[in-house]
PDB file of N, CA and C in Angstrom:
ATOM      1  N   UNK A   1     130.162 137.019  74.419  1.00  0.00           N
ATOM      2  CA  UNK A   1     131.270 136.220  73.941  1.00  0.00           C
ATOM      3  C   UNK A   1     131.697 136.769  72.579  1.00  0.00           C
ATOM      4  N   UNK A   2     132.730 136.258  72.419  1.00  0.00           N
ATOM      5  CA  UNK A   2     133.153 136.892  70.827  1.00  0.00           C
ATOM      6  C   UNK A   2     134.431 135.545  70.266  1.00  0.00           C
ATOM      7  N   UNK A   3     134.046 135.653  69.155  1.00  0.00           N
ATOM      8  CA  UNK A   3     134.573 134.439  67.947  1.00  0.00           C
ATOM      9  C   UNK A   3     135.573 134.764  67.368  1.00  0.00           C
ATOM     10  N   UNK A   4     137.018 134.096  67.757  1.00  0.00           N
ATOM     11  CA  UNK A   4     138.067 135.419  67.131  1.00  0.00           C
ATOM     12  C   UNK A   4     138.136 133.930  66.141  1.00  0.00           C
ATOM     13  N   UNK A   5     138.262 134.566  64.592  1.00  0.00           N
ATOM     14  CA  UNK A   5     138.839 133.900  63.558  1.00  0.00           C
ATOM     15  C   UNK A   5     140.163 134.095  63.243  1.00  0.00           C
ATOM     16  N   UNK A   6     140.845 133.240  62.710  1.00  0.00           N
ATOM     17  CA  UNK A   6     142.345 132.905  62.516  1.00  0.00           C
ATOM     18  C   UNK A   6     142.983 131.987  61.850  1.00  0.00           C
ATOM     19  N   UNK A   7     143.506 132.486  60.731  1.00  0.00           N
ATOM     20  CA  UNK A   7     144.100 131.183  60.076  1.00  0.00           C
ATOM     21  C   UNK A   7     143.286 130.199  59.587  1.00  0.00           C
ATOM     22  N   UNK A   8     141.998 130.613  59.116  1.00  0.00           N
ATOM     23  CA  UNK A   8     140.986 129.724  58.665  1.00  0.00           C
ATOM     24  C   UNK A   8     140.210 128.538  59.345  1.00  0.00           C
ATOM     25  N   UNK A   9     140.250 129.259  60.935  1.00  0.00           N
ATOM     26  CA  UNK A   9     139.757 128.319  62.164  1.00  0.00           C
ATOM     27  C   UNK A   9     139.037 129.403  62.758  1.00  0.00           C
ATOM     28  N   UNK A  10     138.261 129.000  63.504  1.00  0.00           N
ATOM     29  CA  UNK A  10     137.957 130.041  64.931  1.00  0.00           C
ATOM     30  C   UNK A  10     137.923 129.488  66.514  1.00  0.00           C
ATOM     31  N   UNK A  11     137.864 130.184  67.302  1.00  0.00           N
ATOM     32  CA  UNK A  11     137.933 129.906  68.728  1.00  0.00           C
ATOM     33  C   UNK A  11     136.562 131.174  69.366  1.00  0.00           C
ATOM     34  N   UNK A  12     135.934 131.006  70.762  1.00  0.00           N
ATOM     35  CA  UNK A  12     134.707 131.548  70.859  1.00  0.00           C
ATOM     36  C   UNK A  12     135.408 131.603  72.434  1.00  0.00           C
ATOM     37  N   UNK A  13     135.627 132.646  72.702  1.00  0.00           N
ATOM     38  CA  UNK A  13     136.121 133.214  73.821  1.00  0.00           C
ATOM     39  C   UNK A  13     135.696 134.748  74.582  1.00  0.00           C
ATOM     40  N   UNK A  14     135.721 134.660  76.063  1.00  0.00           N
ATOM     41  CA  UNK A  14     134.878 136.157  76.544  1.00  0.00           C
ATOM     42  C   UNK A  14     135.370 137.372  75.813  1.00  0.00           C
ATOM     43  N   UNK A  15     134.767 138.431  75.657  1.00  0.00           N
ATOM     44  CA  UNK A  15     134.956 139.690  74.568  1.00  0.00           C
ATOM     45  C   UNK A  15     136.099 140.224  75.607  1.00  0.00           C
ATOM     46  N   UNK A  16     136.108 140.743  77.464  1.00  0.00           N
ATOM     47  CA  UNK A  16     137.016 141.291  77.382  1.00  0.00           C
ATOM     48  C   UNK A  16     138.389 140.052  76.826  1.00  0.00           C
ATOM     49  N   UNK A  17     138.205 139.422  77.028  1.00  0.00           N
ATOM     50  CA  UNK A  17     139.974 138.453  76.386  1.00  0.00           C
ATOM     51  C   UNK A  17     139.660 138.425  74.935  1.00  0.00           C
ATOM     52  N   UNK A  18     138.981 138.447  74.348  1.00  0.00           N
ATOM     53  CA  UNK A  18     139.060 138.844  72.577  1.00  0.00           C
ATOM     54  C   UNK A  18     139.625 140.270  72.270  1.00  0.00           C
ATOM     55  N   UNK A  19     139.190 141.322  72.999  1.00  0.00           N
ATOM     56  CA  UNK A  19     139.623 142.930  73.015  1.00  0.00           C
ATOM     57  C   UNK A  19     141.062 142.799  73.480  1.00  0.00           C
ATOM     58  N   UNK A  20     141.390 142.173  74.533  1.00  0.00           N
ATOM     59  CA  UNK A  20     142.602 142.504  74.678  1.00  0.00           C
ATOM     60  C   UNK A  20     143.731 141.326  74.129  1.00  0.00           C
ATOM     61  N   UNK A  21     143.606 140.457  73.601  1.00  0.00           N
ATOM     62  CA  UNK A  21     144.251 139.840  73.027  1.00  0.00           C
ATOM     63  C   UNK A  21     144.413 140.254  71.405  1.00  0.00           C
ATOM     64  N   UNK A  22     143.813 141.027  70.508  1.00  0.00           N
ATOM     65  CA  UNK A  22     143.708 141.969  69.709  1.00  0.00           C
ATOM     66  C   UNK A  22     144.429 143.031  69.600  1.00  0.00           C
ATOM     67  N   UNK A  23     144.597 143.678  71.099  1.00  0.00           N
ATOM     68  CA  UNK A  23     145.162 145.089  71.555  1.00  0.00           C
ATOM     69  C   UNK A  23     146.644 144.405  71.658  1.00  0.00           C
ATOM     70  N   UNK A  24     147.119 143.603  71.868  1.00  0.00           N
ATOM     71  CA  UNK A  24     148.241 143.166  72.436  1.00  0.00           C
ATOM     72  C   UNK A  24     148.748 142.486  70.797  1.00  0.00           C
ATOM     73  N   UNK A  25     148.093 142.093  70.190  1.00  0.00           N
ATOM     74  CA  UNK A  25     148.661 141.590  68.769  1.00  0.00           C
ATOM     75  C   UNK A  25     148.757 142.473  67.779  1.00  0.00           C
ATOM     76  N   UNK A  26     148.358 144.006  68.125  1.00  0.00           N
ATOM     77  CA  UNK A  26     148.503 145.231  67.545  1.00  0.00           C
ATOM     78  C   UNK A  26     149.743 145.649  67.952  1.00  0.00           C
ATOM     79  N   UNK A  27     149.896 145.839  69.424  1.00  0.00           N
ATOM     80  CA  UNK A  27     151.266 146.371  70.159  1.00  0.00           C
ATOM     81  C   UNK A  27     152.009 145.474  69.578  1.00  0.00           C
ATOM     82  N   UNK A  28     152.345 144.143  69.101  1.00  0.00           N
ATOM     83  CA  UNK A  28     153.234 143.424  68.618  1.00  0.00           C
ATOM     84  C   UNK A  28     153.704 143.748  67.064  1.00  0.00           C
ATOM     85  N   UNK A  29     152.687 143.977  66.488  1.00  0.00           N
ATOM     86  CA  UNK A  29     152.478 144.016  65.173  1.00  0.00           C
ATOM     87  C   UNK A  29     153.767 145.551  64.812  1.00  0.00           C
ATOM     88  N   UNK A  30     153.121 146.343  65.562  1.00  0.00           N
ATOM     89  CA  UNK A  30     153.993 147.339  66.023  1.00  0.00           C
ATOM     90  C   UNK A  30     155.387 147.766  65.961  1.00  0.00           C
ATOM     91  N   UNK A  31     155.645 146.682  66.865  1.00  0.00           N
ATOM     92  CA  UNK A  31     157.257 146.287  67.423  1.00  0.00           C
ATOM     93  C   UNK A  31     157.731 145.466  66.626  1.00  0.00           C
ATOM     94  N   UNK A  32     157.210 144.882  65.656  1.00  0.00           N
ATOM     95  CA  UNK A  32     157.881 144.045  64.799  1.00  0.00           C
ATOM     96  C   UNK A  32     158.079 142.711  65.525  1.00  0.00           C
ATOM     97  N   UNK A  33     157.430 141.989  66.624  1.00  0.00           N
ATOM     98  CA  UNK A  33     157.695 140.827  67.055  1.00  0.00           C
ATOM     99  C   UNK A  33     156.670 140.452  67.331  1.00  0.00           C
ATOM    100  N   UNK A  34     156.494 139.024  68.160  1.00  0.00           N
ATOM    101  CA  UNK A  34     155.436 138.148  68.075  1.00  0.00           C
ATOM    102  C   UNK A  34     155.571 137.401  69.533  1.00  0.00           C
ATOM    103  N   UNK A  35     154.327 136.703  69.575  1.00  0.00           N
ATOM    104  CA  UNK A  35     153.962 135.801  71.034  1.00  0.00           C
ATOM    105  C   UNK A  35     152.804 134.947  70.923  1.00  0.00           C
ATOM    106  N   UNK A  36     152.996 133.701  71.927  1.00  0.00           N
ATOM    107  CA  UNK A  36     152.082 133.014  71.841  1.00  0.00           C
ATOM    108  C   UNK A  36     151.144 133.000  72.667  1.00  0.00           C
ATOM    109  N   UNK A  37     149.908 132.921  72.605  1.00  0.00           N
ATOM    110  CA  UNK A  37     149.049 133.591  74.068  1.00  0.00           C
ATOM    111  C   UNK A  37     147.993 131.866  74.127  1.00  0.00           C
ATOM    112  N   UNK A  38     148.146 131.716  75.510  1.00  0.00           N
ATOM    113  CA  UNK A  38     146.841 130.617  75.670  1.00  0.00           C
ATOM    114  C   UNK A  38     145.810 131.294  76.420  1.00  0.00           C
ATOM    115  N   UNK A  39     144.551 131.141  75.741  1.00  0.00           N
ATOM    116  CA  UNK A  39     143.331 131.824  76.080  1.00  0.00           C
ATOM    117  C   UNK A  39     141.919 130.534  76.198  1.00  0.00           C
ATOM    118  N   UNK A  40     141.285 130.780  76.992  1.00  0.00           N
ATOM    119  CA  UNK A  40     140.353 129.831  77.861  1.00  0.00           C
ATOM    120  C   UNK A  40     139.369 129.828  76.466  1.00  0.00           C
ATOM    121  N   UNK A  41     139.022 129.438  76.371  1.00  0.00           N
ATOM    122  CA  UNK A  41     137.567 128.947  74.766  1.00  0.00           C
ATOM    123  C   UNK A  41     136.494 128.276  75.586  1.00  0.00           C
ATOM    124  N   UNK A  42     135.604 128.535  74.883  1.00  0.00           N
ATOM    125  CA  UNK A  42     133.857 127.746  75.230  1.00  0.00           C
ATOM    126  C   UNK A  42     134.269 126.537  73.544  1.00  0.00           C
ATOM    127  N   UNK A  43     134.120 125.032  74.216  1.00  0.00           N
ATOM    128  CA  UNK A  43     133.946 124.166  72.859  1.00  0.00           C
ATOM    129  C   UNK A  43     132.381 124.387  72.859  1.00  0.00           C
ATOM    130  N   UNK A  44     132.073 123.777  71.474  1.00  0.00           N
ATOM    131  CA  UNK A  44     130.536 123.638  71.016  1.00  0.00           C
ATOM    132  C   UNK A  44     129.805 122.870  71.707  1.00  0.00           C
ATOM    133  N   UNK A  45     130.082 122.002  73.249  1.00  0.00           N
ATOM    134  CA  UNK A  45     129.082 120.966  73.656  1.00  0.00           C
ATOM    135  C   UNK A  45     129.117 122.097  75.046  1.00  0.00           C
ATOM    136  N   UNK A  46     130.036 123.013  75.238  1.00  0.00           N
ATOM    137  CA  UNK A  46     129.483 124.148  76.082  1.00  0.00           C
ATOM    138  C   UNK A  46     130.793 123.694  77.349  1.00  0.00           C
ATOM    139  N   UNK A  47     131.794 122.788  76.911  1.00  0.00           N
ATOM    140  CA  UNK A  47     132.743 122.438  77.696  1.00  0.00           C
ATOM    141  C   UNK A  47     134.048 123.673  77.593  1.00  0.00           C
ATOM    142  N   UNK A  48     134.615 124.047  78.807  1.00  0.00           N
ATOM    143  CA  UNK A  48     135.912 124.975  78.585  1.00  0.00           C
ATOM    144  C   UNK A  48     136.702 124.150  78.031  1.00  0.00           C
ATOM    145  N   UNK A  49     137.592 124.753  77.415  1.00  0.00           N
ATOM    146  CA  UNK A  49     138.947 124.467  76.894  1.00  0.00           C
ATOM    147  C   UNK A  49     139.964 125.447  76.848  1.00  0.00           C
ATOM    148  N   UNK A  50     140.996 125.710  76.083  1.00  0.00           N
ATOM    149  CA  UNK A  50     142.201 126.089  76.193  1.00  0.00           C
ATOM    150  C   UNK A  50     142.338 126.116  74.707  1.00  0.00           C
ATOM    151  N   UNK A  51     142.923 127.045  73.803  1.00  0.00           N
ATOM    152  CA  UNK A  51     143.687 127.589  72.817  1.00  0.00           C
ATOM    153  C   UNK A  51     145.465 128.283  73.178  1.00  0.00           C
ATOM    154  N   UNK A  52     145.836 127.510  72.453  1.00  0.00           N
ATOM    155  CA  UNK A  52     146.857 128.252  71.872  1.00  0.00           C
ATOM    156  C   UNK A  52     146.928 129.465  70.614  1.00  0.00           C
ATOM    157  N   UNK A  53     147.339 130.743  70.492  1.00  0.00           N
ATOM    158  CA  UNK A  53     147.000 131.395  69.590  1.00  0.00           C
ATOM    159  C   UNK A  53     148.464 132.266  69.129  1.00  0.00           C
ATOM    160  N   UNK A  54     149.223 132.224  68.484  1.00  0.00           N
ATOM    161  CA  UNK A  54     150.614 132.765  68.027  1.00  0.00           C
ATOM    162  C   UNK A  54     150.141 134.254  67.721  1.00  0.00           C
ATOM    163  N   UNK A  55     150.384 134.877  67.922  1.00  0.00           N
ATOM    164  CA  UNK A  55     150.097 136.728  67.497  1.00  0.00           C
ATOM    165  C   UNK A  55     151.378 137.761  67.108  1.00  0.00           C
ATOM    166  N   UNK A  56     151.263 138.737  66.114  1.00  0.00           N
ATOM    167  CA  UNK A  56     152.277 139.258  65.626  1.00  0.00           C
ATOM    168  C   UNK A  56     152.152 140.023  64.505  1.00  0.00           C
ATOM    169  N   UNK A  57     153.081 140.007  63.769  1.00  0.00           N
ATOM    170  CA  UNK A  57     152.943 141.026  62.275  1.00  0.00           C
ATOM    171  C   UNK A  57     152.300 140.777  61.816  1.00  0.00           C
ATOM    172  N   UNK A  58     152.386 139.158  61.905  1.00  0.00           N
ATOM    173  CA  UNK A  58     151.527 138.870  59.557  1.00  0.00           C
ATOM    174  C   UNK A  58     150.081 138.381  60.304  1.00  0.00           C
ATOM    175  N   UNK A  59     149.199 138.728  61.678  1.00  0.00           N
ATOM    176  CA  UNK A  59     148.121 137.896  62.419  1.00  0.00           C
ATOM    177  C   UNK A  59     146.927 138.946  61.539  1.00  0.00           C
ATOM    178  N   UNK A  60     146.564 137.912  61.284  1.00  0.00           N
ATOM    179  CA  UNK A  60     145.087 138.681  60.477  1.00  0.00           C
ATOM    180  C   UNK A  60     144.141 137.979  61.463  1.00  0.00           C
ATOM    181  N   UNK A  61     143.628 138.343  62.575  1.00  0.00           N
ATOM    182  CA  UNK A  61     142.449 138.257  63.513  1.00  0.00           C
ATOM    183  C   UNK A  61     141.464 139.100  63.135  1.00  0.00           C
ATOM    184  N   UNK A  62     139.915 138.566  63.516  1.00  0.00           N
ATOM    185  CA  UNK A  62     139.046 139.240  63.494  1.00  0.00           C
ATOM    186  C   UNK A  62     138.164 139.035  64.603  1.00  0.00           C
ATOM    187  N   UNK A  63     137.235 139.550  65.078  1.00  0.00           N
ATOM    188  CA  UNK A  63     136.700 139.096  66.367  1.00  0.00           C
ATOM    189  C   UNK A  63     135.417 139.592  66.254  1.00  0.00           C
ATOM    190  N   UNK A  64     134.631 138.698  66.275  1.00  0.00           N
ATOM    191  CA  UNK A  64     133.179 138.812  66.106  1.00  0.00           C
ATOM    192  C   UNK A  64     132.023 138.574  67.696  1.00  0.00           C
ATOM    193  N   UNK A  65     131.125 139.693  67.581  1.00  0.00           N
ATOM    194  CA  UNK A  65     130.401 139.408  69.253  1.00  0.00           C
ATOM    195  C   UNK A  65     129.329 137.935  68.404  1.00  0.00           C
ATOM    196  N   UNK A  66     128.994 137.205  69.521  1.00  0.00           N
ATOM    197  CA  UNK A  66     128.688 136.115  69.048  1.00  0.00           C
ATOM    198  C   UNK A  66     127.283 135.746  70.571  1.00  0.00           C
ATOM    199  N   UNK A  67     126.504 135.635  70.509  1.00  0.00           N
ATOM    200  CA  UNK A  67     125.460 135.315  71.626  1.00  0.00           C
ATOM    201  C   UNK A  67     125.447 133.919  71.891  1.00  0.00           C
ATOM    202  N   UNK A  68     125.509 133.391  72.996  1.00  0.00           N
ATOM    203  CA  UNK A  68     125.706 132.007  73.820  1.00  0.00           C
ATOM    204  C   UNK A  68     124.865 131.513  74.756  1.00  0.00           C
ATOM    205  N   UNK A  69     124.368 130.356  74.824  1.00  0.00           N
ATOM    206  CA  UNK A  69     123.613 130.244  75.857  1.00  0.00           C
ATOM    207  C   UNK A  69     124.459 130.001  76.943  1.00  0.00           C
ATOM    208  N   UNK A  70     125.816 130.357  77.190  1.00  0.00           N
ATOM    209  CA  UNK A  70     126.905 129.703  77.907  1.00  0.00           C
ATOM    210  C   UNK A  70     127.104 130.866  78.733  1.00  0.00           C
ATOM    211  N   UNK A  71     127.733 130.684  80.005  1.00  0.00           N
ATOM    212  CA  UNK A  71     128.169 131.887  80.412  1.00  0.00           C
ATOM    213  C   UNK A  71     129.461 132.696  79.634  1.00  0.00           C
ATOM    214  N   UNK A  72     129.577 133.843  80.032  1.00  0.00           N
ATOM    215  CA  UNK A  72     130.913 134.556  79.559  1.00  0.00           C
ATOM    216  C   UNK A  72     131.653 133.787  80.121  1.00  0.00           C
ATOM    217  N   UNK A  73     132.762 133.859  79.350  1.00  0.00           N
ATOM    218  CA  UNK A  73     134.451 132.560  80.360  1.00  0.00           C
ATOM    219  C   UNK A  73     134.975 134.805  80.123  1.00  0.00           C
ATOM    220  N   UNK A  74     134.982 134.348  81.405  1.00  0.00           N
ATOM    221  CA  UNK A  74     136.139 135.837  81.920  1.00  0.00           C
ATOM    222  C   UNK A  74     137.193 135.297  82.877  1.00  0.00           C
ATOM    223  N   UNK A  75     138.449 136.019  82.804  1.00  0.00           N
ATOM    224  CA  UNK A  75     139.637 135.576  83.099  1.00  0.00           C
ATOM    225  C   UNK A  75     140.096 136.828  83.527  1.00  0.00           C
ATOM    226  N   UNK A  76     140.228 137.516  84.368  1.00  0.00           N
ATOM    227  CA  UNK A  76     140.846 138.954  84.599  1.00  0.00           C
ATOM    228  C   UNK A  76     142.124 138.980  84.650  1.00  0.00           C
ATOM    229  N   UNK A  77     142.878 138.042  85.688  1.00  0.00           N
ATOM    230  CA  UNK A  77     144.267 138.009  85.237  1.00  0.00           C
ATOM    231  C   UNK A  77     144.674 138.195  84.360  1.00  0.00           C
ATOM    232  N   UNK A  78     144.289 137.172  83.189  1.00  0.00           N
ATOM    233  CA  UNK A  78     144.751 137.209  82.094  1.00  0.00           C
ATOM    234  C   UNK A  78     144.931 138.185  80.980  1.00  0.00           C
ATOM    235  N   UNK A  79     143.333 139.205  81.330  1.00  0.00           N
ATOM    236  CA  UNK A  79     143.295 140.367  80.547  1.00  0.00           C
ATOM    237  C   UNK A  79     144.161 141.393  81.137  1.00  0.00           C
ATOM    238  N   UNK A  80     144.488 141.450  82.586  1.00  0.00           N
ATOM    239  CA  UNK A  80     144.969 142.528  83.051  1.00  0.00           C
ATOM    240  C   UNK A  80     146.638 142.556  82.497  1.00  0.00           C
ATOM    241  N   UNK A  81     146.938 141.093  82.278  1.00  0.00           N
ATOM    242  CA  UNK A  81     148.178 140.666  82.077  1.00  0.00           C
ATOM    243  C   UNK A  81     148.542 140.967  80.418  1.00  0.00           C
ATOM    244  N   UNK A  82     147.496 140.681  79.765  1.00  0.00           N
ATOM    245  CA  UNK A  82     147.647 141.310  78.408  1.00  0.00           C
ATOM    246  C   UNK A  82     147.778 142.442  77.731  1.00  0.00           C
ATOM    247  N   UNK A  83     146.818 143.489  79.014  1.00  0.00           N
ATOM    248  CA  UNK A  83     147.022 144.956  78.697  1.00  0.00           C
ATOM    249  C   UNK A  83     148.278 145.534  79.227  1.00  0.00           C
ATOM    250  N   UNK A  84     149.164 144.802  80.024  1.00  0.00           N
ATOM    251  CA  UNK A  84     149.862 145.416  80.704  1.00  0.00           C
ATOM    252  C   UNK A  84     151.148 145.028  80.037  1.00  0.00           C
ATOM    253  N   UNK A  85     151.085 143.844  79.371  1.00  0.00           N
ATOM    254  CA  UNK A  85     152.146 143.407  78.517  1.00  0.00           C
ATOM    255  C   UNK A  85     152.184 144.613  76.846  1.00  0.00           C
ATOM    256  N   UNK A  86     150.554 144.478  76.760  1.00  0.00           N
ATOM    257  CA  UNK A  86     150.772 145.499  75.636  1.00  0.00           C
ATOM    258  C   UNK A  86     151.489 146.854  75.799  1.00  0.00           C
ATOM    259  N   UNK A  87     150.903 147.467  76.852  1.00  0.00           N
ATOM    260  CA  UNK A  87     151.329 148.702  77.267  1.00  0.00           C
ATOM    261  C   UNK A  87     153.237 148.735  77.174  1.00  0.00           C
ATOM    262  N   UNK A  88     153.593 147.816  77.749  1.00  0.00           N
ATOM    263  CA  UNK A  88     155.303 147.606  77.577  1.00  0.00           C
ATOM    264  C   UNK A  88     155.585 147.676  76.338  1.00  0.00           C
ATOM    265  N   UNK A  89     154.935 146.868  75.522  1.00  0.00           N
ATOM    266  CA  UNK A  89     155.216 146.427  74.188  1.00  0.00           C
ATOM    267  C   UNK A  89     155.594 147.994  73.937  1.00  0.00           C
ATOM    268  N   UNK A  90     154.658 148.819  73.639  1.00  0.00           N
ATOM    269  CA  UNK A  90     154.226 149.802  73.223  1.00  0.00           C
ATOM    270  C   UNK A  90     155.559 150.991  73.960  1.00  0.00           C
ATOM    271  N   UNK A  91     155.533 150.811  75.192  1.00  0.00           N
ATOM    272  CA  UNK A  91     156.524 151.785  75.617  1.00  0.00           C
ATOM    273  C   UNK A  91     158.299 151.463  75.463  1.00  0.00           C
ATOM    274  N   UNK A  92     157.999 150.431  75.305  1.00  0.00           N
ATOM    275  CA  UNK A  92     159.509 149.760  75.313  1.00  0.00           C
ATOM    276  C   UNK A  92     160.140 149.343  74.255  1.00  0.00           C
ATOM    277  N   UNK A  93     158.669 148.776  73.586  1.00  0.00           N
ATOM    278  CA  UNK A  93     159.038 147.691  72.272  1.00  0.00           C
ATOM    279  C   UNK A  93     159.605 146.129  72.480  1.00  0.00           C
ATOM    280  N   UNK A  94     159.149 146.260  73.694  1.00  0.00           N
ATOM    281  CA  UNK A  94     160.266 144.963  74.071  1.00  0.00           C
ATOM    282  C   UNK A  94     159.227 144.321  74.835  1.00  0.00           C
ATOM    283  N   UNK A  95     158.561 142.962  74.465  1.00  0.00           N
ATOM    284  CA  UNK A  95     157.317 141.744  75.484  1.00  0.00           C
ATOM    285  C   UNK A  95     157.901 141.923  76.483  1.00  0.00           C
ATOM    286  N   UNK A  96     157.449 141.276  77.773  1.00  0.00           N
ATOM    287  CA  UNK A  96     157.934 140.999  78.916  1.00  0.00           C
ATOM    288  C   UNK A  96     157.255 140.158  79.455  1.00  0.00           C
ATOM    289  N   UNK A  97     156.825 138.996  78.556  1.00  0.00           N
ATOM    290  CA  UNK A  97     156.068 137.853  79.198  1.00  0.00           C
ATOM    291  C   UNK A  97     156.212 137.447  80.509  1.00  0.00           C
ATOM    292  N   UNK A  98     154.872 136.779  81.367  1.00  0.00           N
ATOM    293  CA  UNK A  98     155.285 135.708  82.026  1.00  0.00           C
ATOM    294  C   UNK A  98     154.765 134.477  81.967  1.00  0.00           C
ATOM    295  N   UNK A  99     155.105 133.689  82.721  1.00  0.00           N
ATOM    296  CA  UNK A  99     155.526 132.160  82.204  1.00  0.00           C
ATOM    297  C   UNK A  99     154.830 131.772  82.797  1.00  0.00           C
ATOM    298  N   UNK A 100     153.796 130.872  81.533  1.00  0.00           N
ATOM    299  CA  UNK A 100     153.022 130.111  81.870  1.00  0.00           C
ATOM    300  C   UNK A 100     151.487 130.819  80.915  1.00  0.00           C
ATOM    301  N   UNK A 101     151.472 132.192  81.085  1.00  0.00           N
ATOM    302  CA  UNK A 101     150.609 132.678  80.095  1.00  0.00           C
ATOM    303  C   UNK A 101     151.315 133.333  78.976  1.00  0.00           C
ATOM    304  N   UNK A 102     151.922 134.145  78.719  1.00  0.00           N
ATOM    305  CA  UNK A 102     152.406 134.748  76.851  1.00  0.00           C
ATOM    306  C   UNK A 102     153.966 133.662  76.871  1.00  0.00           C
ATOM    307  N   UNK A 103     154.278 133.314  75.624  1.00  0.00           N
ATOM    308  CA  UNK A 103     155.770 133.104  75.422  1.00  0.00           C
ATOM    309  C   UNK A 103     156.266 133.450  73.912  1.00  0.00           C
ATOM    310  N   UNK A 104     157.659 133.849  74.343  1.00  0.00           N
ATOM    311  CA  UNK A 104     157.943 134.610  72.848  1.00  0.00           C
ATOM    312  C   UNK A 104     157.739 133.385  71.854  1.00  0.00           C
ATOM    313  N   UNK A 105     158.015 133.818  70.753  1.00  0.00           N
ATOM    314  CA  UNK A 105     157.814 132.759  69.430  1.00  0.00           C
ATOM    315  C   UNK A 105     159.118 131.571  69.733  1.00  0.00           C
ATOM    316  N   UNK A 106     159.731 132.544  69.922  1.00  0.00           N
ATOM    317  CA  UNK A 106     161.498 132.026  69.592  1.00  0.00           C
ATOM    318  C   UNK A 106     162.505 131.721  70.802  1.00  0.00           C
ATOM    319  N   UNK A 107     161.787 131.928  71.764  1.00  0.00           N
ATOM    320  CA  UNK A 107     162.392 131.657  73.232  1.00  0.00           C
ATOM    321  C   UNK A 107     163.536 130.459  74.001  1.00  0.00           C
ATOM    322  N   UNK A 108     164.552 130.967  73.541  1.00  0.00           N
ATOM    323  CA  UNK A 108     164.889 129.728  73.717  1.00  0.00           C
ATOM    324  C   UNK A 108     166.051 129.514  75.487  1.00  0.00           C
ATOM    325  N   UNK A 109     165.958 130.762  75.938  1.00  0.00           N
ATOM    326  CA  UNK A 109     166.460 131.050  77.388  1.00  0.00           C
ATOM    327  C   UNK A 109     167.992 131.848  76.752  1.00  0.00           C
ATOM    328  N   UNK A 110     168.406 132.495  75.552  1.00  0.00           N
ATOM    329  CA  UNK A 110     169.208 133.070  74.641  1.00  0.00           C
ATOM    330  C   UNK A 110     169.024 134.247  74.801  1.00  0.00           C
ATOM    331  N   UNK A 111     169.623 135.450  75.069  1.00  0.00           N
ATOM    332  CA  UNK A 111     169.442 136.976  74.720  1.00  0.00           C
ATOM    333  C   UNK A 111     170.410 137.079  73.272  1.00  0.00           C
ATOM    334  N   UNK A 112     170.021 137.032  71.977  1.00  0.00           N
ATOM    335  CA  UNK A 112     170.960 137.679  71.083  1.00  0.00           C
ATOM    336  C   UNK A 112     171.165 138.681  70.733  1.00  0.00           C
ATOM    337  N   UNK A 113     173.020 139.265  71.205  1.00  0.00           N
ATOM    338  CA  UNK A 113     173.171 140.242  70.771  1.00  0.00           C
ATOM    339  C   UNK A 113     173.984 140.710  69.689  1.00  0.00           C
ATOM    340  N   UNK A 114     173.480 142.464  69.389  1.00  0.00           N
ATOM    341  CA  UNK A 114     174.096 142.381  67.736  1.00  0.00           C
ATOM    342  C   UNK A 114     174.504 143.780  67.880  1.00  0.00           C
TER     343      UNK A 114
END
């Protein structure tokens, strides 16, 4: 498991979804834009939960391996969906969320053009 800190909180989530939620807030960081990612968490009584986590330029994350008596929470979709969003990021510059897991910051069903 691994402990991503943030914003003077933390969340304790499986390492591959800490690695690639990292990798994907780099590709953002990048591109100059941002997204909100919900990622599965272990709470402290050993119950799943759900995070919300905003990622982007100014995201100072850190991600620490952390030992659990809990199982790993692995999510493959989700990672496969993150690397693959990064990878766009990266080739395009442009997210390409889908709905229901990443959403832009600012989304408002608007394309603005300039």
């Amino acid at each position: 498991m691994d402990r991503l800190h943030y914003a003077g909180s933390s969340i304790l989530t499986g390492t591959a979804i800490a690695h690639a939620l990292l990798d994907y807030a780099q590709a953002l960081a990048g591109a100059g834009d941002s997204a909100t990612v919900e990622v599965p968490t272990l709470n402290e009584d050993g119950s799943r939960g759900r995070s919300e986590v905003l990622i982007g330029p100014a995201s100072q994350l850190i991600s620490d391996s952390e030992p659990s008596p809990y199982d790993e929470i692995v999510d493959e979709d989700l990672v496969a969906h993150l690397r693959d969003v990064s990878a766009r990021v990266r080739n395009d510059r442009s997210p390409s969320p889908a709905a229901g897991m990443i959403q832009d910051e600012f989304d408002d069903g608007y394309t603005d053009e300039f």
